[in-house]
Protein backbone atom coordinates (compact mmCIF):
# COMPACT_ATOMS: atom_id res chain seq x y z
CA UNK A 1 -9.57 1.90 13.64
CA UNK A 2 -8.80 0.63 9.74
CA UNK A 3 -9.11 -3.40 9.69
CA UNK A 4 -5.71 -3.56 8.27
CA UNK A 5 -4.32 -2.51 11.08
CA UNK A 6 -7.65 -2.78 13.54
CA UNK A 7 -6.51 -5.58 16.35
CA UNK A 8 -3.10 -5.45 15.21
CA UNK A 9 -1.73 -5.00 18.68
CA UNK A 10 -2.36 -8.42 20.06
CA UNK A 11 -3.04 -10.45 17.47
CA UNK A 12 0.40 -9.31 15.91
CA UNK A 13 2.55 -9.99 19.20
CA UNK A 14 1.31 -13.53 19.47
CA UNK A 15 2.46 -14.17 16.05
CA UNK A 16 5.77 -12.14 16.68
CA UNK A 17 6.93 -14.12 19.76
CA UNK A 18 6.16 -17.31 18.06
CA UNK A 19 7.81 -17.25 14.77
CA UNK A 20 10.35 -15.58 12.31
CA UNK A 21 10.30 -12.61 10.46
CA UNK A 22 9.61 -12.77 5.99
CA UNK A 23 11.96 -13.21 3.20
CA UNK A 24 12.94 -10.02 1.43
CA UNK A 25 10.17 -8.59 -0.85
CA UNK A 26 12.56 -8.45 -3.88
CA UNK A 27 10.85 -5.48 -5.07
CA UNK A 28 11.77 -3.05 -2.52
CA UNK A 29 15.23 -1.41 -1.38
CA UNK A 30 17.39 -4.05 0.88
CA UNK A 31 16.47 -3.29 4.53
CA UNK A 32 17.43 -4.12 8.04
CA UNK A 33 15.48 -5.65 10.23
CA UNK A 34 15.73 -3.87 13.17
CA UNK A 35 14.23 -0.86 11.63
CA UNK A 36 11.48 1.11 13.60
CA UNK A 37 9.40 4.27 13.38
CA UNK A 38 12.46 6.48 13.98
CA UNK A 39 14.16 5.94 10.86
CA UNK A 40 11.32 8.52 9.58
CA UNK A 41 11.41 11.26 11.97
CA UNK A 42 13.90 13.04 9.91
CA UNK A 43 11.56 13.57 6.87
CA UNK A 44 8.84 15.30 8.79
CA UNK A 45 7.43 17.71 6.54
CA UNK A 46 10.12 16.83 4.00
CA UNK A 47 8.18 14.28 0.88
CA UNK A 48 11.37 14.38 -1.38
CA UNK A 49 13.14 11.68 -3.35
CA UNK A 50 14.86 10.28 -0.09
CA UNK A 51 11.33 10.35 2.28
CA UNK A 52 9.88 7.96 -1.02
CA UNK A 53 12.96 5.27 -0.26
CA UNK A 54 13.11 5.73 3.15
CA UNK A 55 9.57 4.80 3.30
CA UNK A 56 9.95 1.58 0.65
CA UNK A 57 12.97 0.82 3.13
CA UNK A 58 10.98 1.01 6.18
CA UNK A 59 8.00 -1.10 4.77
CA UNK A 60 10.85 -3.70 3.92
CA UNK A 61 12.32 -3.87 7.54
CA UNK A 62 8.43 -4.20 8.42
CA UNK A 63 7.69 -6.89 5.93
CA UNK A 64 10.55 -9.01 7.24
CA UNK A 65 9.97 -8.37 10.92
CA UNK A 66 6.67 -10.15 9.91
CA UNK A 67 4.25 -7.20 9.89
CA UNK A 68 2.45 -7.05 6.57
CA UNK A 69 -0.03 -5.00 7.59
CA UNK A 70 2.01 -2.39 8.73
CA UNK A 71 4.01 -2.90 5.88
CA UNK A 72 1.47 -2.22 3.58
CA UNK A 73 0.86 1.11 5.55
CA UNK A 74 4.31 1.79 5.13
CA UNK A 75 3.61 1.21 1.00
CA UNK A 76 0.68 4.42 1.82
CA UNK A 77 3.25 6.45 3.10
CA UNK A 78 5.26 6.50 0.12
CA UNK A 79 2.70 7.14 -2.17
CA UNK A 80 2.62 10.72 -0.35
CA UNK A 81 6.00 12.07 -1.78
CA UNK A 82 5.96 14.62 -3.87
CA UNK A 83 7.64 13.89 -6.68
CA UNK A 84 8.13 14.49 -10.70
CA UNK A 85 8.19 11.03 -11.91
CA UNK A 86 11.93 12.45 -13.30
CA UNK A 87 13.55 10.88 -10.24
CA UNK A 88 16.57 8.11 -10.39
CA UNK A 89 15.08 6.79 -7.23
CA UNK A 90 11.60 5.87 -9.52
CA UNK A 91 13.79 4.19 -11.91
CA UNK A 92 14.90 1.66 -9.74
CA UNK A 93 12.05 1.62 -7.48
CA UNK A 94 8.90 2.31 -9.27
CA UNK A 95 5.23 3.08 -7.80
CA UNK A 96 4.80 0.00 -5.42
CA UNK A 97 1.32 -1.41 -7.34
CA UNK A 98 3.39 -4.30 -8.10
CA UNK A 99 5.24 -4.51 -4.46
CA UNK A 100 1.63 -4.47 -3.25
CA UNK A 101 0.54 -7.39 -5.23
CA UNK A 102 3.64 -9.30 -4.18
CA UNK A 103 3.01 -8.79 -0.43
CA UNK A 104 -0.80 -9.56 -0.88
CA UNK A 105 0.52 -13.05 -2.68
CA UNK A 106 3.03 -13.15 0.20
CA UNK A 107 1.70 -12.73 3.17
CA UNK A 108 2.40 -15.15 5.70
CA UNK A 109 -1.04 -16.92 6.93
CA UNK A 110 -0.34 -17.01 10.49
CA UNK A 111 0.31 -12.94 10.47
CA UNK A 112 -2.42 -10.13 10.78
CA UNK A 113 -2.97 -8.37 7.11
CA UNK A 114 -6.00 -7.62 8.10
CA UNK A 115 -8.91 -6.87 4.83
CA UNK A 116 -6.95 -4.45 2.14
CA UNK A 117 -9.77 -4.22 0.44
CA UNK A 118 -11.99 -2.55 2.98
CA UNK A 119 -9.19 -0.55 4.13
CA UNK A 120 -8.15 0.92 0.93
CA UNK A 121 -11.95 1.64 0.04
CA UNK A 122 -11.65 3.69 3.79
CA UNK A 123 -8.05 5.48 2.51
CA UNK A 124 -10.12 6.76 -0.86
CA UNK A 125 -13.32 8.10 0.66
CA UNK A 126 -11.65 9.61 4.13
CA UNK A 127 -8.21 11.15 2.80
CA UNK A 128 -7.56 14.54 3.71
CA UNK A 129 -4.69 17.49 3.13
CA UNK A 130 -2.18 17.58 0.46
CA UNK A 131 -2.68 15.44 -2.20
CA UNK A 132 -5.75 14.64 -1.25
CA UNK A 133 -6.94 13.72 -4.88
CA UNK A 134 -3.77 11.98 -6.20
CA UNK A 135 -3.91 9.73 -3.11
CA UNK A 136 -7.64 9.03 -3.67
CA UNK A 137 -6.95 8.07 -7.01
CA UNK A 138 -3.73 5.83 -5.91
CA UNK A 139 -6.10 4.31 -3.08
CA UNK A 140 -8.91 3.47 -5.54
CA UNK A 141 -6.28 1.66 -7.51
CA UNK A 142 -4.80 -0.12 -5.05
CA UNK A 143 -8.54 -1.06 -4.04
CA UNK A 144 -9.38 -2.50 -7.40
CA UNK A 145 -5.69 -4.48 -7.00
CA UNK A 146 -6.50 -5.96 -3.73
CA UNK A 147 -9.94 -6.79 -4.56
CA UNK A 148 -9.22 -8.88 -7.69
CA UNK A 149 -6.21 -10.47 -6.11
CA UNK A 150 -7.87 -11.78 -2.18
CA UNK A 151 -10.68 -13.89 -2.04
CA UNK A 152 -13.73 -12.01 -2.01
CA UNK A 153 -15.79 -13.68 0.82
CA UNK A 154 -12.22 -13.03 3.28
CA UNK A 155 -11.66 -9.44 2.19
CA UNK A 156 -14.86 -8.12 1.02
CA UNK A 157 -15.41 -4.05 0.88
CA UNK A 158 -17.24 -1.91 3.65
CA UNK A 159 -20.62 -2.70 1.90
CA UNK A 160 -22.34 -0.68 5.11
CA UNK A 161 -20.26 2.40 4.25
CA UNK A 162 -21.02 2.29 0.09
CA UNK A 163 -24.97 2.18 1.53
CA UNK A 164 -24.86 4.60 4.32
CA UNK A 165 -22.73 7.90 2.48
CA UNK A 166 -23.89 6.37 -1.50
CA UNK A 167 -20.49 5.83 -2.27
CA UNK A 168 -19.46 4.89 -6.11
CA UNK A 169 -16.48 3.00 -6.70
CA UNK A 170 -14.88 4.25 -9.93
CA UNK A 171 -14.44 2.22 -12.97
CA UNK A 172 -10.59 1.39 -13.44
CA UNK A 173 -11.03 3.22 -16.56
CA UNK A 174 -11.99 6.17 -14.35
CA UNK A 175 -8.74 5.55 -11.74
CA UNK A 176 -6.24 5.26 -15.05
CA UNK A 177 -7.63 8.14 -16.21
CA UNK A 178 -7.12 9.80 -12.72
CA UNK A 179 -3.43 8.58 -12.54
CA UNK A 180 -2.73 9.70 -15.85
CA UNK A 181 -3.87 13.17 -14.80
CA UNK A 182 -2.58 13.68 -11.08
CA UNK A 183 -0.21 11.03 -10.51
CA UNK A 184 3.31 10.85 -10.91
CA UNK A 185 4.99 10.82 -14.48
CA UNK A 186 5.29 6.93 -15.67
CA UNK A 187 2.83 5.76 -12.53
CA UNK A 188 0.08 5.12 -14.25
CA UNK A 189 1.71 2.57 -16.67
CA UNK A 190 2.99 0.64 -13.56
CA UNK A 191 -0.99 0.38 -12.52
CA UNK A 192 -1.78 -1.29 -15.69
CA UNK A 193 1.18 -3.67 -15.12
CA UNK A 194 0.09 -4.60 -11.74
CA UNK A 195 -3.70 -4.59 -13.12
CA UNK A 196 -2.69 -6.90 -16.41
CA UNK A 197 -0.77 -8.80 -13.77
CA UNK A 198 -4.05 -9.65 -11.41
CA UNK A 199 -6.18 -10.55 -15.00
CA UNK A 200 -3.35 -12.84 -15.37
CA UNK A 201 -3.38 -14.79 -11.66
């Protein structure tokens, strides 16, 4: 099991029954907080304009029920529409690099986020299916976020895996260049944001 979400079961519910949910991530749609996995069972199959909000909505409800980890799985999930980069929905609520950052800044310390790092460097090398490139890419980049965001000796990568299977990490040069090419239209400028914004912290 991914260490973002590996132990998540009870180290979760003890934080759960003792304390309150998050604020609002202001970068994602407004959200209930009752939310649960059903609110996606309509979209199986279906990666359109309203799976991509339903799944920022979702990861929301998450975030404030005081589940970043999950939230941040939710933030995976989106990445897997399949859209233009045309859509209104993108205009309002762009490629989540930044919403990432925000909930990596966020995170509450007493609630299980498990290592982003590692488990981003896992979503890169082990994605299958549709997509499979464009979510490499998007993995690789939200890698490279997490790892110059979190402290390095709490979140470092899966230094056993890069040994055993000689896996290279690509430059970000390399991931822009990937966005540019496979992702959506306009995503690869909100990397660099989110990218100029980490050189910043």
């Amino acid at each position: 099991m991914d260490p973002i979400i590996g132990g998540a079961s009870h180290q979760q519910s003890r934080h759960e029954e003792s304390g309150e949910g998050s604020s609002a991530c202001p970068l994602l749609p407004p959200a209930g907080i009752g939310l649960n996995a059903d609110c996606m069972q309509n979209f199986r199959g279906a990666r359109d304009a309203e799976f991509y909000q339903a799944a920022l909505t979702y990861s929301q409800s998450l975030w404030m029920q005081g589940k970043p980890a999950q939230a941040v799985l939710q933030l995976n999930k989106a990445w897997m529409a399949e859209l233009s980069g045309e859509e209104e929905v993108l205009r309002q609520w762009p490629a989540p690099y930044r919403v990432l950052l925000w909930m990596l800044r966020h995170a509450p310390t007493d609630r299980f986020l498990g290592n982003p790092v590692r488990h981003f460097q896992h979503l890169a090398t082990r994605v299958r299916g549709p997509g499979a490139v464009v979510r490499s890419w998007r993995a690789w980049a939200c890698f490279h976020l997490s790892e110059g965001l979190l402290p390095p000796e709490e979140h470092p990568p899966d230094h056993l895996q890069i040994e055993r299977e000689g896996i290279r990490i690509p430059e970000c040069d390399s991931v822009i260049e990937g966005l540019r090419t496979h992702g959506w239209k306009g995503e690869v400028e909100e990397f660099v944001e989110a990218l100029e914004e980490v050189k910043r912290a």
